[in-house]
C-alpha atoms as a PDB file:
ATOM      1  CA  UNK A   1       1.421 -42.685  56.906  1.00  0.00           C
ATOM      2  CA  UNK A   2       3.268 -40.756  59.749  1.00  0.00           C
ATOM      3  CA  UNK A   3       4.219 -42.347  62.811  1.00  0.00           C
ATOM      4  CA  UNK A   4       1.329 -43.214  65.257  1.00  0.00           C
ATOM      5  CA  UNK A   5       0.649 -43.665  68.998  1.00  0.00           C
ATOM      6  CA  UNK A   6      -1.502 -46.410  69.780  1.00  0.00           C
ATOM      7  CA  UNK A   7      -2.460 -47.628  73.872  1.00  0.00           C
ATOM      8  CA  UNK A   8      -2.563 -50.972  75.177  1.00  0.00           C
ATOM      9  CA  UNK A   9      -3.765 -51.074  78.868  1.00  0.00           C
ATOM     10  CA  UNK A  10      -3.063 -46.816  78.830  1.00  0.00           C
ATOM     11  CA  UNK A  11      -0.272 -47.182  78.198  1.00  0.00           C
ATOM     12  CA  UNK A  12       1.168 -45.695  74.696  1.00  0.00           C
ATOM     13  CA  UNK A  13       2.629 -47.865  71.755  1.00  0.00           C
ATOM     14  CA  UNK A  14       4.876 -46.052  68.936  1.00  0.00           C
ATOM     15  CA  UNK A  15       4.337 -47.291  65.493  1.00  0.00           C
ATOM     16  CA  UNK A  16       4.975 -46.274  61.937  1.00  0.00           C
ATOM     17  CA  UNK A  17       3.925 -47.893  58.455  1.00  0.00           C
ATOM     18  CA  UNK A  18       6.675 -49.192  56.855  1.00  0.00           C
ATOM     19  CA  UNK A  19       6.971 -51.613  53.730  1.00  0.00           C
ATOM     20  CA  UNK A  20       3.034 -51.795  53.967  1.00  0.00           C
ATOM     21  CA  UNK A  21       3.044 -52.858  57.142  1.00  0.00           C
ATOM     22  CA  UNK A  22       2.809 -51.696  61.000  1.00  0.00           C
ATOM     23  CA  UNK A  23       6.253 -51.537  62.781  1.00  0.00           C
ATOM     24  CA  UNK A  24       6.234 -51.030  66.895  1.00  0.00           C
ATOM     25  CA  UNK A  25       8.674 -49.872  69.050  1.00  0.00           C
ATOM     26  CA  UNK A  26      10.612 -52.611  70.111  1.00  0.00           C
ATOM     27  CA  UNK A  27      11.638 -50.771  73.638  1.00  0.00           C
ATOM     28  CA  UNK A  28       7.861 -49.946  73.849  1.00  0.00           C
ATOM     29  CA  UNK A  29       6.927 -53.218  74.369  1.00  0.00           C
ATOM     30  CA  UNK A  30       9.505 -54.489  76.481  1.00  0.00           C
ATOM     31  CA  UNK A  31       8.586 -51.774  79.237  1.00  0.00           C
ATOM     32  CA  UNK A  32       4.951 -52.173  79.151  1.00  0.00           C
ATOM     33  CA  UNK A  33       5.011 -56.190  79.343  1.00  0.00           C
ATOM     34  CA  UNK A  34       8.069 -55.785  82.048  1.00  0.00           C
ATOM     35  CA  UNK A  35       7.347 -52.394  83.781  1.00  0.00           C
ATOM     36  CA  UNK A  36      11.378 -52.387  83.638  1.00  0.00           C
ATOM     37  CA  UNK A  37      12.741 -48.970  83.968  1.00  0.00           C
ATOM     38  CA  UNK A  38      15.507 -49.673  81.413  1.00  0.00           C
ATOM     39  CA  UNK A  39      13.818 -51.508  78.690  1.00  0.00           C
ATOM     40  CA  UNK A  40      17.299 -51.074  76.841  1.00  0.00           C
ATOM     41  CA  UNK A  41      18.796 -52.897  79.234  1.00  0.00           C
ATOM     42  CA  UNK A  42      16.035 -55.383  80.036  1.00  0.00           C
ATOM     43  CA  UNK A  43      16.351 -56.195  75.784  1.00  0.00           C
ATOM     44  CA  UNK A  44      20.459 -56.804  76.311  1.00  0.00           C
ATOM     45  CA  UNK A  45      19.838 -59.513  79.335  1.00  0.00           C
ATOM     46  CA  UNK A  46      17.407 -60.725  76.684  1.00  0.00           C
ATOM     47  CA  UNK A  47      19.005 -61.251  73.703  1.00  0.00           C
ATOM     48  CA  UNK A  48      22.355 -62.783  76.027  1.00  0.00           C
ATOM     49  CA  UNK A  49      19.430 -65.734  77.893  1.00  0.00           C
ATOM     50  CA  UNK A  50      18.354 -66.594  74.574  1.00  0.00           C
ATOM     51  CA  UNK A  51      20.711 -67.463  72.180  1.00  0.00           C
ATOM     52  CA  UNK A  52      17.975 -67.931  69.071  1.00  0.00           C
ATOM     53  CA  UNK A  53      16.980 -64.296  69.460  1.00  0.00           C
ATOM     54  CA  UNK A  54      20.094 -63.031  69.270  1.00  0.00           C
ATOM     55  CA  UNK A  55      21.110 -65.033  66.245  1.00  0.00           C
ATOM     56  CA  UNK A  56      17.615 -64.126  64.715  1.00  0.00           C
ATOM     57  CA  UNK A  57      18.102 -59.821  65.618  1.00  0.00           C
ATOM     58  CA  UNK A  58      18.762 -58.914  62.756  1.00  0.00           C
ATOM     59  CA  UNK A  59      15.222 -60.332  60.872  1.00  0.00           C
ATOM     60  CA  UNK A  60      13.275 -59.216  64.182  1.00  0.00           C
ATOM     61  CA  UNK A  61      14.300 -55.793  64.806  1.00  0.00           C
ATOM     62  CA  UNK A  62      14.531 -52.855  61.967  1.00  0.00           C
ATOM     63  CA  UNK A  63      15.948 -49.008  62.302  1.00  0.00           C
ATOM     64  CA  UNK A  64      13.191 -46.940  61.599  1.00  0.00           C
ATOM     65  CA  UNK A  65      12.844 -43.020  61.291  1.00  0.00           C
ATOM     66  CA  UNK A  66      10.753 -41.333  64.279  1.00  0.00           C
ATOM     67  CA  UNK A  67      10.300 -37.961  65.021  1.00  0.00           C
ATOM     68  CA  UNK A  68      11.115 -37.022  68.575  1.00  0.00           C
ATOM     69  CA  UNK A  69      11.996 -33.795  70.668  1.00  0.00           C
ATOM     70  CA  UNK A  70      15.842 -33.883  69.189  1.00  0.00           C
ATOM     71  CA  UNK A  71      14.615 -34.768  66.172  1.00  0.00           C
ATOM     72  CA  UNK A  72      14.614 -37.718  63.454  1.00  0.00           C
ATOM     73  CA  UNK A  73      16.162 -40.356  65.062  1.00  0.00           C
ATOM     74  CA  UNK A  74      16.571 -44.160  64.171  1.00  0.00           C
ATOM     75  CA  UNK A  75      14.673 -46.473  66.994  1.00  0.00           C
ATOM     76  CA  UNK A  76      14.766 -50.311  66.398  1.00  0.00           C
ATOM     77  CA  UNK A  77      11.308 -51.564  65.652  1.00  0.00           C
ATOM     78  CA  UNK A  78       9.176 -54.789  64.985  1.00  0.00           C
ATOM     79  CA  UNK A  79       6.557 -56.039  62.768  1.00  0.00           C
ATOM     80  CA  UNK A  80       4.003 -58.200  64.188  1.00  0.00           C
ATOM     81  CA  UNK A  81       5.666 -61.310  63.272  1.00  0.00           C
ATOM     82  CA  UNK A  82       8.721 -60.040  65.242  1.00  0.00           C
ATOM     83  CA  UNK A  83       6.849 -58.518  67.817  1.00  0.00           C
ATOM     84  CA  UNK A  84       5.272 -62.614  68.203  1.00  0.00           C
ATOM     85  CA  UNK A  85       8.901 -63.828  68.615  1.00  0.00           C
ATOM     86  CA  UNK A  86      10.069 -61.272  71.541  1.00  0.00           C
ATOM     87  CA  UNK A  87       6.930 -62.083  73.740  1.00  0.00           C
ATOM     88  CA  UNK A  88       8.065 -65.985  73.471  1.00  0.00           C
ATOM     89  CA  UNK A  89      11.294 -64.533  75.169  1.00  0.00           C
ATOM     90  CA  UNK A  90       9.399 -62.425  78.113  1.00  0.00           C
ATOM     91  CA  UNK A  91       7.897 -63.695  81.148  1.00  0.00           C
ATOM     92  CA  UNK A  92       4.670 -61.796  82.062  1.00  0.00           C
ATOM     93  CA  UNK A  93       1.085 -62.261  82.987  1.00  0.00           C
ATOM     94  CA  UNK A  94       0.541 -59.579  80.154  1.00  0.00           C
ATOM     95  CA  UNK A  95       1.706 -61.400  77.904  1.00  0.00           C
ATOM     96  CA  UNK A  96      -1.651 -63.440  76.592  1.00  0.00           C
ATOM     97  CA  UNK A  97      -3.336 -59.972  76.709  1.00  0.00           C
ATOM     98  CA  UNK A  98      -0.732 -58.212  74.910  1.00  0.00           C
ATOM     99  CA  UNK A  99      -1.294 -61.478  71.850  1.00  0.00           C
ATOM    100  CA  UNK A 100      -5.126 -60.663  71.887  1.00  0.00           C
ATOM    101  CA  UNK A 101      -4.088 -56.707  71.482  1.00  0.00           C
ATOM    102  CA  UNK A 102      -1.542 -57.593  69.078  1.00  0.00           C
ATOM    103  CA  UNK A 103      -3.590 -59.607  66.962  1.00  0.00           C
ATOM    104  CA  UNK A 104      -6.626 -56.929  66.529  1.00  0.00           C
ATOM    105  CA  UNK A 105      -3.830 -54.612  65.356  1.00  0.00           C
ATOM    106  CA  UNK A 106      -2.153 -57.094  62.582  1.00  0.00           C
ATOM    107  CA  UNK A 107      -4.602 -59.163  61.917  1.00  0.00           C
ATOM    108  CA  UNK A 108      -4.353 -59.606  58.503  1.00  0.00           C
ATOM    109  CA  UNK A 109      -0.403 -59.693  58.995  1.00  0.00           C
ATOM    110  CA  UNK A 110      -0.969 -62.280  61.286  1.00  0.00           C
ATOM    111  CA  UNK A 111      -3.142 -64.743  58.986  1.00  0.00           C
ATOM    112  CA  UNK A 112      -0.538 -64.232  56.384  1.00  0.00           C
ATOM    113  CA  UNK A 113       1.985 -65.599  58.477  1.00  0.00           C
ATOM    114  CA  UNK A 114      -0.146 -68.869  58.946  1.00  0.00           C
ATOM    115  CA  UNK A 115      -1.230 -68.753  55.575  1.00  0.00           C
ATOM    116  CA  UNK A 116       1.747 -67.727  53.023  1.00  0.00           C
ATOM    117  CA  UNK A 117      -1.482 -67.899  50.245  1.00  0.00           C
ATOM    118  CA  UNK A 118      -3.198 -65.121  51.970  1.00  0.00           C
ATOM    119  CA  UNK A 119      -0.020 -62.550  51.417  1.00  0.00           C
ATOM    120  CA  UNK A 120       0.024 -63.504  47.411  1.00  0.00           C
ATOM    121  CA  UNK A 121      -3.920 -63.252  47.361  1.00  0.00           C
ATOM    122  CA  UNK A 122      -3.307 -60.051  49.459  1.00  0.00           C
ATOM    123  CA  UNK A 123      -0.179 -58.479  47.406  1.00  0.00           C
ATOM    124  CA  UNK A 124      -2.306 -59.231  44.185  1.00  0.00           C
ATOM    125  CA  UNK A 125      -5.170 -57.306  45.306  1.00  0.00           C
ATOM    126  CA  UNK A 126      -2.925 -54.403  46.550  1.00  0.00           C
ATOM    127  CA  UNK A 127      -1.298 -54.356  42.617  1.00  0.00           C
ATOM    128  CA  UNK A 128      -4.212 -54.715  41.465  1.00  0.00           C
ATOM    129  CA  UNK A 129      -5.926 -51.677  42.986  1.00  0.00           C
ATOM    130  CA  UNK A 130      -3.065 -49.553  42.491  1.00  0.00           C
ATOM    131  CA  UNK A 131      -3.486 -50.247  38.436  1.00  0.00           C
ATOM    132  CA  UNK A 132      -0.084 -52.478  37.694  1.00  0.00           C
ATOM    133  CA  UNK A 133      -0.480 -54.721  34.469  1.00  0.00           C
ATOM    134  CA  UNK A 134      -1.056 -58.508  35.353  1.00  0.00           C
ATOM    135  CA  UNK A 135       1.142 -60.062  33.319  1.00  0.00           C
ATOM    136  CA  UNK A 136       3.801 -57.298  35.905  1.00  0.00           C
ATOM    137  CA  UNK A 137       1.798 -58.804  38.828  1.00  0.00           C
ATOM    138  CA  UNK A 138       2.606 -62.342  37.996  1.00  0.00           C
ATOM    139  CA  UNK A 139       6.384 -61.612  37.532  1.00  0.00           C
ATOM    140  CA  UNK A 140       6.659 -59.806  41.230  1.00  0.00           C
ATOM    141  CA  UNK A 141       4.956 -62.377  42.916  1.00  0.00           C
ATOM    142  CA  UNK A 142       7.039 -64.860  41.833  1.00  0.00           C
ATOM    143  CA  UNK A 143       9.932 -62.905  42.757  1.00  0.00           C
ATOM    144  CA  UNK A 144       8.666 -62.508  45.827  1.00  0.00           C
ATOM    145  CA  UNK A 145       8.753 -65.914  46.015  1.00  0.00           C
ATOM    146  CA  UNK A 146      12.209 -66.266  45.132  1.00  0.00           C
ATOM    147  CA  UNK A 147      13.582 -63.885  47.048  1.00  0.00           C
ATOM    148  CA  UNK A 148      11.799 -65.367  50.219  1.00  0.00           C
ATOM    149  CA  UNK A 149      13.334 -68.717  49.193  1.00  0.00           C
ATOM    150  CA  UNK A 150      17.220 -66.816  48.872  1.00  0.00           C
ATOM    151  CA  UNK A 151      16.549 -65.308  52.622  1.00  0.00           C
ATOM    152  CA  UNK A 152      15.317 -68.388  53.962  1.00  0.00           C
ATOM    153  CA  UNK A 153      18.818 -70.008  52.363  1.00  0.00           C
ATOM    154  CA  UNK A 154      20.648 -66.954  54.063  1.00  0.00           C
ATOM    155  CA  UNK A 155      19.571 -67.370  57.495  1.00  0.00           C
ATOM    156  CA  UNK A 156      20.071 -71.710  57.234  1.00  0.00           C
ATOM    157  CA  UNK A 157      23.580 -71.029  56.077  1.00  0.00           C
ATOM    158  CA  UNK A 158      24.783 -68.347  59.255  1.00  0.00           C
ATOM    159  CA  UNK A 159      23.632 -64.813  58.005  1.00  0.00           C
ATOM    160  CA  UNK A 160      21.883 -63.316  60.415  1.00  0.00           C
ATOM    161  CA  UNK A 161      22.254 -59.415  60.604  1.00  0.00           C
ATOM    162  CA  UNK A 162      20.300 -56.908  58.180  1.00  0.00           C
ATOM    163  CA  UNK A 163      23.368 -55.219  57.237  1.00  0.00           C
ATOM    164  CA  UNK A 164      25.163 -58.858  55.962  1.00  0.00           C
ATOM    165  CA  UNK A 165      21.429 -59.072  54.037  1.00  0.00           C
ATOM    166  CA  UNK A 166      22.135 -55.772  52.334  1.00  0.00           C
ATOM    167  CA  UNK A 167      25.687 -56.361  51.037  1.00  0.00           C
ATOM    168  CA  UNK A 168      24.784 -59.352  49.684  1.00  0.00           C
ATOM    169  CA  UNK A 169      21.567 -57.964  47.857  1.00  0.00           C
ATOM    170  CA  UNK A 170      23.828 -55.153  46.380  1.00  0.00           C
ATOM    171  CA  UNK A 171      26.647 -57.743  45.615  1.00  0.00           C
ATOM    172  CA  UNK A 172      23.801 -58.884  42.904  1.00  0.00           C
ATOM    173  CA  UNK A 173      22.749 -55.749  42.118  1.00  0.00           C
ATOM    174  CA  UNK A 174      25.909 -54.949  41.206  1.00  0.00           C
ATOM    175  CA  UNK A 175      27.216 -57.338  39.100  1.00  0.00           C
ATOM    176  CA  UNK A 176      23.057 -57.740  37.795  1.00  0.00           C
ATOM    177  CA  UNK A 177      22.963 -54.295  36.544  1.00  0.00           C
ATOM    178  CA  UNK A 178      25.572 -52.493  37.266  1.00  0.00           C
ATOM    179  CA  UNK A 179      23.998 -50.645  40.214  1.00  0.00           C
ATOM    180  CA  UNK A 180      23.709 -50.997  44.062  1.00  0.00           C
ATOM    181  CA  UNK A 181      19.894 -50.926  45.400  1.00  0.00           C
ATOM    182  CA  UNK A 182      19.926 -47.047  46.420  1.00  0.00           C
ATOM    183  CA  UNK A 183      22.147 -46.109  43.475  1.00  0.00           C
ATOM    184  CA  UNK A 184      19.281 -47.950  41.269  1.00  0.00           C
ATOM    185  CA  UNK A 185      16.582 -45.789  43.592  1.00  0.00           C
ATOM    186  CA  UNK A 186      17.968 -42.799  42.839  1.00  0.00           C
ATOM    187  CA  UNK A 187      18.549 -43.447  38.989  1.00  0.00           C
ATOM    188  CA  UNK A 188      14.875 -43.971  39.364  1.00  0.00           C
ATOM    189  CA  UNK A 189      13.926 -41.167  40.983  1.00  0.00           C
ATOM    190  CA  UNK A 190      12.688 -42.823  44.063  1.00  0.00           C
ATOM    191  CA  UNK A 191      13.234 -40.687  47.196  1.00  0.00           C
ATOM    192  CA  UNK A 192      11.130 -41.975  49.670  1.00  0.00           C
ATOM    193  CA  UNK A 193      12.939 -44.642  52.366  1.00  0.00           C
ATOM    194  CA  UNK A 194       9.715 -46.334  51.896  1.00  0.00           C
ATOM    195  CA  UNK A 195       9.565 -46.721  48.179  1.00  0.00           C
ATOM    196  CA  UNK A 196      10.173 -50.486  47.125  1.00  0.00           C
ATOM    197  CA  UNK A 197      12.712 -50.442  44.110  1.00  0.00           C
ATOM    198  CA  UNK A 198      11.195 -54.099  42.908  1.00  0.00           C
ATOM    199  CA  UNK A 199       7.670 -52.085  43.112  1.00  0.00           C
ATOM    200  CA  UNK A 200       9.041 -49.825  39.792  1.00  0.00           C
ATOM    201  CA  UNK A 201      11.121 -52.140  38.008  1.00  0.00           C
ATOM    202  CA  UNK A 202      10.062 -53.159  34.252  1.00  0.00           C
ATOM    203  CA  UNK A 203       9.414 -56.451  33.201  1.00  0.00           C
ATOM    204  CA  UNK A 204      13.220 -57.175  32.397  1.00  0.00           C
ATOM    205  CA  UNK A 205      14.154 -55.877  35.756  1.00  0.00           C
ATOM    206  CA  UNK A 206      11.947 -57.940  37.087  1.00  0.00           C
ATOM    207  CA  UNK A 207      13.112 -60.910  35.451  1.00  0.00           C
ATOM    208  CA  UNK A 208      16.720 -60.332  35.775  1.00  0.00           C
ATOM    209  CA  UNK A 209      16.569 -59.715  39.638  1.00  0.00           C
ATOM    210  CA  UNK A 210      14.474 -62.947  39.773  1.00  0.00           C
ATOM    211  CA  UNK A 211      17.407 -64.866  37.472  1.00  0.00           C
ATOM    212  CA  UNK A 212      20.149 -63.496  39.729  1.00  0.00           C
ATOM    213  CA  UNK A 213      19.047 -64.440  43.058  1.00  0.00           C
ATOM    214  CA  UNK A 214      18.104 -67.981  42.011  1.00  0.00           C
ATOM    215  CA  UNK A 215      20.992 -68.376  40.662  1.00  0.00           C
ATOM    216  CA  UNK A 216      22.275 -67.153  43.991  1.00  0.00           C
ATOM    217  CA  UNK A 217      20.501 -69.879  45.565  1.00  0.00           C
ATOM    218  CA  UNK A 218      21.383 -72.646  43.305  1.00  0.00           C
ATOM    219  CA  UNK A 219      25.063 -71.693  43.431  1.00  0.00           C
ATOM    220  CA  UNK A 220      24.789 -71.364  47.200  1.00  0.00           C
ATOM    221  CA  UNK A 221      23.156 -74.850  47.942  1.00  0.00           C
ATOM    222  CA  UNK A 222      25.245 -76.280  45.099  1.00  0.00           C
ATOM    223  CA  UNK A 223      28.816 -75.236  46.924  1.00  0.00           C
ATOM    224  CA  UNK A 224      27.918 -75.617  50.767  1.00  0.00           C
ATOM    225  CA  UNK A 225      28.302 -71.937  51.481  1.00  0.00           C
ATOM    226  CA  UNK A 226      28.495 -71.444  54.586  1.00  0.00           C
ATOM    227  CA  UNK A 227      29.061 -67.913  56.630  1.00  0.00           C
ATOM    228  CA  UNK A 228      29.069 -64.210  55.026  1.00  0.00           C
ATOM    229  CA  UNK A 229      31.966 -64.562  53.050  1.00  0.00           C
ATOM    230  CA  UNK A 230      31.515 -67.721  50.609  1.00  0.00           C
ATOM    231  CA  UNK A 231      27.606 -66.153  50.348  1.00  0.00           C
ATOM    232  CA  UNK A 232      28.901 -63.420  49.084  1.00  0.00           C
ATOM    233  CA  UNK A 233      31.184 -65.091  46.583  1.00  0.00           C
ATOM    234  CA  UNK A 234      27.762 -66.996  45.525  1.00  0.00           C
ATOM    235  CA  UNK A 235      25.609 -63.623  45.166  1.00  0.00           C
ATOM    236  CA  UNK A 236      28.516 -62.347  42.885  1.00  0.00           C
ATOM    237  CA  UNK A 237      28.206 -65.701  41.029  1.00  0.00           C
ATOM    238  CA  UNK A 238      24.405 -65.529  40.949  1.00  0.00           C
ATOM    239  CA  UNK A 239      24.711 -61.636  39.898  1.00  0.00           C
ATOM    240  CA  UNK A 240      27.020 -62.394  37.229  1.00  0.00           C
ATOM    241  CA  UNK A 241      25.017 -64.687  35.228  1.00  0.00           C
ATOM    242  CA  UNK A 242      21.844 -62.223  34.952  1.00  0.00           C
ATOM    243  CA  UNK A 243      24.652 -59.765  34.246  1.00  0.00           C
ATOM    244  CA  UNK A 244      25.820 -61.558  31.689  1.00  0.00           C
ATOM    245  CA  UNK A 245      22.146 -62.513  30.097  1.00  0.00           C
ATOM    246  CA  UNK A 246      21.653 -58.388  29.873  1.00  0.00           C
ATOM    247  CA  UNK A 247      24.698 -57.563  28.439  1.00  0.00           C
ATOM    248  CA  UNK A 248      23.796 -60.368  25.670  1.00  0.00           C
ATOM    249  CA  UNK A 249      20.235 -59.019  25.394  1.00  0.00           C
ATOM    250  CA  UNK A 250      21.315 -55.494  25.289  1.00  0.00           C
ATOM    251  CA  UNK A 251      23.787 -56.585  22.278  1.00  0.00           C
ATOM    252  CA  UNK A 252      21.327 -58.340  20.363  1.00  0.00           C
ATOM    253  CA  UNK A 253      18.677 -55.501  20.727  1.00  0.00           C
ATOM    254  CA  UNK A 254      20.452 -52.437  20.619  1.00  0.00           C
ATOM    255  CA  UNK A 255      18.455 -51.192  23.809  1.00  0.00           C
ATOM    256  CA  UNK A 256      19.621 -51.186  27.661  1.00  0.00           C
ATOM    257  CA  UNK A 257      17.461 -52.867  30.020  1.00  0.00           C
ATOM    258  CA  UNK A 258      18.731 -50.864  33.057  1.00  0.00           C
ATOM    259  CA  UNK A 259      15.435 -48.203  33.146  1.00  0.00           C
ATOM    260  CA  UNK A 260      15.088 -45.201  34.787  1.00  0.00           C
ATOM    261  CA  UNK A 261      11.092 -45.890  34.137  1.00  0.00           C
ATOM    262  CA  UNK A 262       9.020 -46.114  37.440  1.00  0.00           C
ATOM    263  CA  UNK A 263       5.200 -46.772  38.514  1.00  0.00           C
ATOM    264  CA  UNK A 264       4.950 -43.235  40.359  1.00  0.00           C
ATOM    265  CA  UNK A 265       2.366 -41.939  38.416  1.00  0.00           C
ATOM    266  CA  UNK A 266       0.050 -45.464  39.450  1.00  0.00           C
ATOM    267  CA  UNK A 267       0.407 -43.904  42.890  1.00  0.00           C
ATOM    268  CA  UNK A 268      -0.215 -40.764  42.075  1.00  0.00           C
ATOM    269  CA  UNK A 269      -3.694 -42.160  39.970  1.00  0.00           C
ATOM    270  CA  UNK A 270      -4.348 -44.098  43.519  1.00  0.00           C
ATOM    271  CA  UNK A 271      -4.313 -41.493  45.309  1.00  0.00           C
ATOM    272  CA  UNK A 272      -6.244 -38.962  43.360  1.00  0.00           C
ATOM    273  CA  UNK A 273      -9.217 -42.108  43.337  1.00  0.00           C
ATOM    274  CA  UNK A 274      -8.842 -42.292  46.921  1.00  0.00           C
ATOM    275  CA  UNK A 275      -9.548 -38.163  47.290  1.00  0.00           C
ATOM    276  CA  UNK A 276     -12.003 -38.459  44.610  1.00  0.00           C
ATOM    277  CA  UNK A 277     -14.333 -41.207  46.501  1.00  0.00           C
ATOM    278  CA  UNK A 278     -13.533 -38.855  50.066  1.00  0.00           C
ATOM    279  CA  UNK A 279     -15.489 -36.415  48.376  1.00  0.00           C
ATOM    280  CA  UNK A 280     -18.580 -38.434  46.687  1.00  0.00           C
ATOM    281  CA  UNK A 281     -19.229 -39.701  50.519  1.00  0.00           C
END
């Protein structure tokens, strides 16, 4: 989907869909529940009053492509989840009004976040419909499970920013297959920002990401880590055992498990459906 406006109270809202989701302009909030003039710098006074924002930036707010009148540029955004957390931090009598609004435009992103369930029931239905395998279905979602459980280790043991999230995802990439995540796009032929690597991995892919970040998270727990730096000796750790089990698979089978295979023609078949029932109604 292209980037949307969308009006609370008049007043205009940027969004985009992003990781099947709606993302909001984080500065486009501040200065309609404020009316500050400088929402930039009403966000830095912010994040210095409240300490457990600023440690938590990096999982609230997300650099996002947006068209404007000098072109593409990157604008920090928020899901509904992390839009939720910045109105905790502002004082304003639009606040209540601004949940209400909020909620009509993520509602289903909002039940998910009081109901984990509902996102699996949700995620299943979405694989479903696009024409994925089941026995693939069952091995993302339970990757998806792990790799909420490695974040959720992550943040509890001092990482905080997205960029300290990233290295240590392509420290197991690495040593996994051999690969960082956008070097493993590409070998895919993935060119969209929005395309999901996990989303066009085989079932060995699948399972080998899945056996490198739990391993990640075993190590991790196991030794204490604590900070970036002994994380990201445990994500080599963790990478280097799935490594290690594809190298040994690859041995004993003669074939490599690193695939340049991808579900692009699934959304290709979705889409043509989609254009197909547009033109029966």
């Amino acid at each position: 989907m292209k980037n949307k406006l969308i009006l609370f109270e008049g007043k205009e809202i940027r969004r985009t869909w992003h990781n099947e989701e709606w993302w909001f302009v984080i500065e486009d909030i501040i200065s309609i529940l404020t009316n500050s003039i400088d929402p930039k710098g009403y966000l830095k006074d912010m994040r210095r009053r409240d300490e457990e924002l600023a440690k938590g930036w990096g999982q609230i707010a997300t650099l996002l492509d947006f068209q404007t009148a000098g072109g593409i540029q990157k604008i920090n955004c928020a899901n509904t989840e992390g839009a939720f957390r910045l109105i905790q931090s502002i004082p304003s009598p639009k606040a209540e009004p601004f949940k209400l609004w909020l909620a009509k435009t993520g509602y289903e992103r909002i039940q998910e976040i009081e109901n984990p369930e509902l996102a699996q029931n949700r995620a299943r239905a979405y694989y479903e419909l696009k024409g994925y395998p089941k026995d693939w279905i069952e091995k993302r979602l339970r990757g998806i499970a792990i790799r909420q459980d490695l974040t959720k280790e992550w943040e509890d043991r001092g990482v905080v920013e997205e960029k300290d999230f990233a290295i240590l995802t392509n420290e197991i990439s690495k040593a996994t297959f051999g690969k960082t995540v956008q070097e493993y796009k590409d070998f895919k032929g993935l060119e969209r920002n929005n395309q999901n690597l996990r989303d066009h991995m085989t079932d060995w892919e699948l399972i080998l990401t899945m056996v490198g970040e739990k391993a990640t998270t075993d190590i991790a727990i196991a030794k204490d880590a604590q900070g970036f730096s002994e994380n990201k000796d445990a994500a080599k750790e963790g990478g280097d055992i799935a490594g290690n089990t594809r190298r040994q698979i690859e041995q004993k089978t003669g074939k490599t498990l690193v695939s340049s295979d991808n579900f692009m023609h699934l959304t290709d078949v979705t889409l043509a459906k989609k254009e197909e029932k547009k033109k029966l109604n």
